[in-house]
Protein backbone atom coordinates (compact mmCIF):
# COMPACT_ATOMS: atom_id res chain seq x y z
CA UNK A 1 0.00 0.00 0.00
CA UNK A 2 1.32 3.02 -1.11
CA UNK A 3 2.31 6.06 1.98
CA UNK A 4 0.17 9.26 1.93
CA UNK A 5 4.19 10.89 1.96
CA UNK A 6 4.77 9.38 -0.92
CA UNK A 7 1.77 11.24 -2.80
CA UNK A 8 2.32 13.50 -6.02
CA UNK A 9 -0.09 16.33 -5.40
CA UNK A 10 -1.31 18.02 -8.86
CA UNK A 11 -2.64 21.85 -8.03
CA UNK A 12 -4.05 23.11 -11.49
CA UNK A 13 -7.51 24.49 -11.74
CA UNK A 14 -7.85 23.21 -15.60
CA UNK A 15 -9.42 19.77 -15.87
CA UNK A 16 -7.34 19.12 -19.29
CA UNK A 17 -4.10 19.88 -17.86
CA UNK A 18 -4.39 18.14 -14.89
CA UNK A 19 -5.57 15.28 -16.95
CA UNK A 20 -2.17 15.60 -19.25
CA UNK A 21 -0.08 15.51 -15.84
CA UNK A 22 -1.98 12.46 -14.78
CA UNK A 23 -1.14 10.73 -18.12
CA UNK A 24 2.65 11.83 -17.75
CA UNK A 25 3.08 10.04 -14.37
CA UNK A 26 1.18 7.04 -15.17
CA UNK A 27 3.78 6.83 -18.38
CA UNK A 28 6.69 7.28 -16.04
CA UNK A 29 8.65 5.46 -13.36
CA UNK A 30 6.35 7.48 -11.02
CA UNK A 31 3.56 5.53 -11.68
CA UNK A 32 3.12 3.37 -8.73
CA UNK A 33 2.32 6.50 -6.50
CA UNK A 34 -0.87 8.10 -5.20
CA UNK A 35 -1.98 11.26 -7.37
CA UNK A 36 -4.27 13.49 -5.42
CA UNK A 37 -5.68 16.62 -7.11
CA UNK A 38 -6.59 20.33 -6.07
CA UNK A 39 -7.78 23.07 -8.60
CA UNK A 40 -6.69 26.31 -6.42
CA UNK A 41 -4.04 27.99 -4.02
CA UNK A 42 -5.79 27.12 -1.38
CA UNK A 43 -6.76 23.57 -1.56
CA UNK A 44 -3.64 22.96 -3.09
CA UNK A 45 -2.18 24.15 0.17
CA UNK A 46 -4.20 22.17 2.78
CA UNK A 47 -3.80 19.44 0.52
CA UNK A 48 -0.16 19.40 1.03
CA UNK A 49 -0.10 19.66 4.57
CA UNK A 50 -3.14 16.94 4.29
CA UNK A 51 -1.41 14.40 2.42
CA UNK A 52 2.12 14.87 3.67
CA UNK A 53 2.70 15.23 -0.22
CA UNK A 54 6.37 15.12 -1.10
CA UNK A 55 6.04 15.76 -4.91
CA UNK A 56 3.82 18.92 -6.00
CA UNK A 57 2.93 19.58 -9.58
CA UNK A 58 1.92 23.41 -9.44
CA UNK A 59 0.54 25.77 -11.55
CA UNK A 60 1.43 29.28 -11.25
CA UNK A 61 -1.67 31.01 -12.15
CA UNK A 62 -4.56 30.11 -9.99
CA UNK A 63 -8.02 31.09 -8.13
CA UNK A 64 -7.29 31.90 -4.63
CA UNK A 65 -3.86 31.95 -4.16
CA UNK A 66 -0.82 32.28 -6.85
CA UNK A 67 1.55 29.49 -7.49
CA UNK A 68 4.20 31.21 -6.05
CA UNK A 69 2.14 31.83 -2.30
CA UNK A 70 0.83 28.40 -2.82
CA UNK A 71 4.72 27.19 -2.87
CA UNK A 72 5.77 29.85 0.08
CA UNK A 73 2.94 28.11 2.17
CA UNK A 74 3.90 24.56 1.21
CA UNK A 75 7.49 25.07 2.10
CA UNK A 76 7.12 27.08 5.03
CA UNK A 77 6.05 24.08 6.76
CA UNK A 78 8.01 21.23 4.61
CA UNK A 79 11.26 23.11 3.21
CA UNK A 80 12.13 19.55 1.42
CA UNK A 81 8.99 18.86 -0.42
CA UNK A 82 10.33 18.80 -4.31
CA UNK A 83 8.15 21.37 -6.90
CA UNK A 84 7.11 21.02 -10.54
CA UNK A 85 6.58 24.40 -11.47
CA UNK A 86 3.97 24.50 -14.36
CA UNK A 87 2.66 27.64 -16.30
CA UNK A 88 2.21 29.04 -19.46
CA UNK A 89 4.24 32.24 -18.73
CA UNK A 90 8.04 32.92 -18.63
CA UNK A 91 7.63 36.19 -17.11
CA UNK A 92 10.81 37.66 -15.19
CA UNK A 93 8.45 38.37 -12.21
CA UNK A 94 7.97 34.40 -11.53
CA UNK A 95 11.60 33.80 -11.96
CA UNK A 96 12.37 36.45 -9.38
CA UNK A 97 9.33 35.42 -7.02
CA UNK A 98 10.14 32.27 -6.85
CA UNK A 99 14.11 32.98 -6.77
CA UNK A 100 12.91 34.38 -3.53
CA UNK A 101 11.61 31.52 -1.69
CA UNK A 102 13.14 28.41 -2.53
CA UNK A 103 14.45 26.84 0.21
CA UNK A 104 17.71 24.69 0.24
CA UNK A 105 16.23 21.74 0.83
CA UNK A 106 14.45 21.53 -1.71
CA UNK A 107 14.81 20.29 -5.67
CA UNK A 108 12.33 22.30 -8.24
CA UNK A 109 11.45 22.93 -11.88
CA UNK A 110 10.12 25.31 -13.84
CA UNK A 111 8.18 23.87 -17.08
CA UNK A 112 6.33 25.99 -19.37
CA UNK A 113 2.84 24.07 -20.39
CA UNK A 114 3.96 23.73 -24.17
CA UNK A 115 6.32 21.06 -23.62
CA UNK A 116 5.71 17.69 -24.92
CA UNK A 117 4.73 14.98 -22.80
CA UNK A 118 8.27 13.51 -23.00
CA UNK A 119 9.59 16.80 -21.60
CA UNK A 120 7.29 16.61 -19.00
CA UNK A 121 7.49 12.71 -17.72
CA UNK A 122 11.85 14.11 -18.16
CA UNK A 123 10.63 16.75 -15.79
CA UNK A 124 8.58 14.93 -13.04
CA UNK A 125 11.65 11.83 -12.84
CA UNK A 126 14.04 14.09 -12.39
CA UNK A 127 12.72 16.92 -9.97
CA UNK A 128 10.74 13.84 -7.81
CA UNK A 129 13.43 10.87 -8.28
CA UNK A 130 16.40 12.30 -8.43
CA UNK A 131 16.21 15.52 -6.97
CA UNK A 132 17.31 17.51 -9.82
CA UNK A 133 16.50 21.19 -10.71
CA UNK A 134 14.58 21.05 -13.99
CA UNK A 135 14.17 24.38 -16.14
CA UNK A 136 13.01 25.15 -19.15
CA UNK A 137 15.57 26.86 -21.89
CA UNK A 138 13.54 29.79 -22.07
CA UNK A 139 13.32 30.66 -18.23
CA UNK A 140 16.96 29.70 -18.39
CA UNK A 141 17.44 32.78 -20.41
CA UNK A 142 15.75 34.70 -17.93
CA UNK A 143 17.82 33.58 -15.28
CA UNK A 144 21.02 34.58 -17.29
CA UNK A 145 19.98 37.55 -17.58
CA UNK A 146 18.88 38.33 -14.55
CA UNK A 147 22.71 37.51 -12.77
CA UNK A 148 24.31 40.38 -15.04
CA UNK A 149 23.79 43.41 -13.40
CA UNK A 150 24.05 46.20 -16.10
CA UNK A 151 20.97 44.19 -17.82
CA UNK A 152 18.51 43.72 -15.16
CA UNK A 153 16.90 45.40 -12.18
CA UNK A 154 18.30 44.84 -8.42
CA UNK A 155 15.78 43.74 -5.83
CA UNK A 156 15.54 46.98 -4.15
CA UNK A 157 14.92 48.57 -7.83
CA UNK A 158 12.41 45.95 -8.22
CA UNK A 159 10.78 46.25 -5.66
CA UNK A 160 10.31 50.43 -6.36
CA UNK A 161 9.19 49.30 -9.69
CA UNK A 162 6.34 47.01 -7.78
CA UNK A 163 5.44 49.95 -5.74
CA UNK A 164 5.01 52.29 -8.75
CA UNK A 165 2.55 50.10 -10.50
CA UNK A 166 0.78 50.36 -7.38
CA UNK A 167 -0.01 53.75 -7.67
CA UNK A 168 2.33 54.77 -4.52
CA UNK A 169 3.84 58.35 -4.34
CA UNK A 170 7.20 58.78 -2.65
CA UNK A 171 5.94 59.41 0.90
CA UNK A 172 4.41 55.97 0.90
CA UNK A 173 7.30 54.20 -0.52
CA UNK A 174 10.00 56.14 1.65
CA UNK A 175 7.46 54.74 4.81
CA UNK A 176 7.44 51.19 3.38
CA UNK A 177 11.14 50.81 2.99
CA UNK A 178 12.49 53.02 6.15
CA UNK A 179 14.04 55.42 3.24
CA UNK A 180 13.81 59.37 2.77
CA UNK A 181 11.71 60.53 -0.15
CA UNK A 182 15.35 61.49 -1.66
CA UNK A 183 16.42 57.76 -1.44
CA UNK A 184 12.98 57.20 -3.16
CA UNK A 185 13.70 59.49 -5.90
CA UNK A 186 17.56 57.77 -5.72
CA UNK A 187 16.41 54.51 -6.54
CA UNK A 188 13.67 55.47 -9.24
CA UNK A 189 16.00 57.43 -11.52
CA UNK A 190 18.61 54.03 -11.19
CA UNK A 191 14.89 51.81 -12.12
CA UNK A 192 14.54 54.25 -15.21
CA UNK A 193 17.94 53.99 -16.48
CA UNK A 194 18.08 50.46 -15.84
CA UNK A 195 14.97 50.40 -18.32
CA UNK A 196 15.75 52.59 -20.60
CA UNK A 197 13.21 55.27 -19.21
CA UNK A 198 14.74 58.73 -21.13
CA UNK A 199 12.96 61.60 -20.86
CA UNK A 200 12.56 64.17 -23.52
CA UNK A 201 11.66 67.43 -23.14
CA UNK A 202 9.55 70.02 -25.33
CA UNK A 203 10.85 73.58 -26.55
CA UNK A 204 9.88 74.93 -23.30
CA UNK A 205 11.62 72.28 -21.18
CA UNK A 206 8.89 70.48 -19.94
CA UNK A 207 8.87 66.12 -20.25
CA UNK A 208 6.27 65.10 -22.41
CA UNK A 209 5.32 62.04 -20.79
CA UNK A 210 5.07 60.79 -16.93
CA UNK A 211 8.26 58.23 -16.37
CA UNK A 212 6.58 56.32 -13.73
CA UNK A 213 3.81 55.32 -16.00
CA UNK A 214 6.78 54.77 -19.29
CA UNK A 215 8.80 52.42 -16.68
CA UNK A 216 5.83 50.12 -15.94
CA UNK A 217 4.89 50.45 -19.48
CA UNK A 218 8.14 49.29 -20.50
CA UNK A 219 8.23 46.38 -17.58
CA UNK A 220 4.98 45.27 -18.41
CA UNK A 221 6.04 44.86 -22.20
CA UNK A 222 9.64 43.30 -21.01
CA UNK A 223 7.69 41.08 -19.12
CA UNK A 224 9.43 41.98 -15.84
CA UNK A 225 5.73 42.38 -14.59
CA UNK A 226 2.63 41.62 -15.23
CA UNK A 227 -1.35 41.44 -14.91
CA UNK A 228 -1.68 38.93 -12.67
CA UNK A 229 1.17 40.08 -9.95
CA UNK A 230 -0.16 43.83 -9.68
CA UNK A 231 -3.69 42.15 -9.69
CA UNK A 232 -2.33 39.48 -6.54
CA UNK A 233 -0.56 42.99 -5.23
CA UNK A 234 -3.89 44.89 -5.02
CA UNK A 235 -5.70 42.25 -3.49
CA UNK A 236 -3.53 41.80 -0.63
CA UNK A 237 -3.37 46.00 -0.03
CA UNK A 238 -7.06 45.59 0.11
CA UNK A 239 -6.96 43.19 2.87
CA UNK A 240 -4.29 45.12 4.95
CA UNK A 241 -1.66 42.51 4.17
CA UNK A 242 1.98 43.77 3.55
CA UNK A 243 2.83 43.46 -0.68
């Protein structure tokens, strides 16, 4: 009889994709294992603590909670509990959320949901069996980039770039990270340069567009952020919960 611990939890909320994960571990030498199934954050979350799950197959957009809280959550209670990362974005603000919290203990991958069922059987064996971390080439890319310095943004710069699409002026964002509203100012005119943010001017010396609104413009396009994390952002302000 199989252990609960030895369960591969699948958290995606669409029936079709959860179906081709299903199909990908019954192909592969994790078949003889118990698959349980949750189709949000949440569950996907109790679920885990639930089960004892060791193996989690988790999709980074869904109801509830994100893919990335979901994963916080999970590990905050089991830092060795091994991660299938599963979406159909390579944004740079997944990379760097989940750059964030994974733990030591633990072996991950990040899979983008066009791979072929091949690459994704690859995938589960060797995140799950043998503890390898299993990325795809294009998030790869992202993660290059991200280590060189002159070409992407540093965590406090990202972080003034988060707090910019949230509509904050420099009073609010000097209280938020203990800084004067000259450090704010500091750090925004590093973010702009970073992304390119110029500034012309008319005849009469005046800037003919707003760089806060250009710079998340530009990051939205870059894909350094998107929809979904300003969406998860606003949510949480609404509830009094720290960003």
């Amino acid at each position: 009889m199989t252990n609960v611990s030895d369960t591969i939890l699948i958290a995606e909320d669409d029936p079709v994709y959860r179906s081709f994960i299903r199909q990908a571990i019954a192909e592969s030498d994790l078949c003889g294992l118990n698959v349980e199934e949750a189709t949000d954050g949440g569950a996907a979350v109790r679920l885990a603590k639930q089960l004892r799950a060791k193996f989690v197959v988790l999709d980074l957009q869904m109801p509830v909670l994100s893919g990335v809280e979901a994963a916080r959550q999970i590990w905050s209670f089991e830092p060795r509990t091994s991660i299938l990362f599963w979406s159909n974005f390579a944004d740079e603000s997944y990379v760097r959320g989940l750059a964030r919290i994974v733990p030591t203990e633990a072996s991950y991958g990040y899979l983008l949901k066009s791979s072929f069922s091949s690459r994704l059987r690859g995938a589960l064996e060797g995140v799950f069996l043998d503890g390898q971390c299993i990325i795809d080439r294009e998030i790869r890319g992202i993660q290059a980039r991200a280590e060189k310095w002159n070409e992407t943004l540093s965590n406090a710069e990202y972080d003034m770039l988060v707090d910019i699409s949230l509509g904050l002026t420099d009073l609010a964002i000097a209280g938020r990270h203990g800084l004067s509203t000259r450090g704010v100012q500091s750090r925004l005119q590093k973010l702009y340069t970073k992304l390119g943010v110029n500034i012309p001017e008319t005849g009469g010396g005046d800037a003919i567009f707003n760089p806060r609104s250009r710079a998340v413009c530009v990051a939205v396009l870059r894909g350094i952020i998107n929809a979904e994390l300003i969406g998860r952002l606003r949510q949480q302000e609404a509830a009094g919960a720290e960003p």
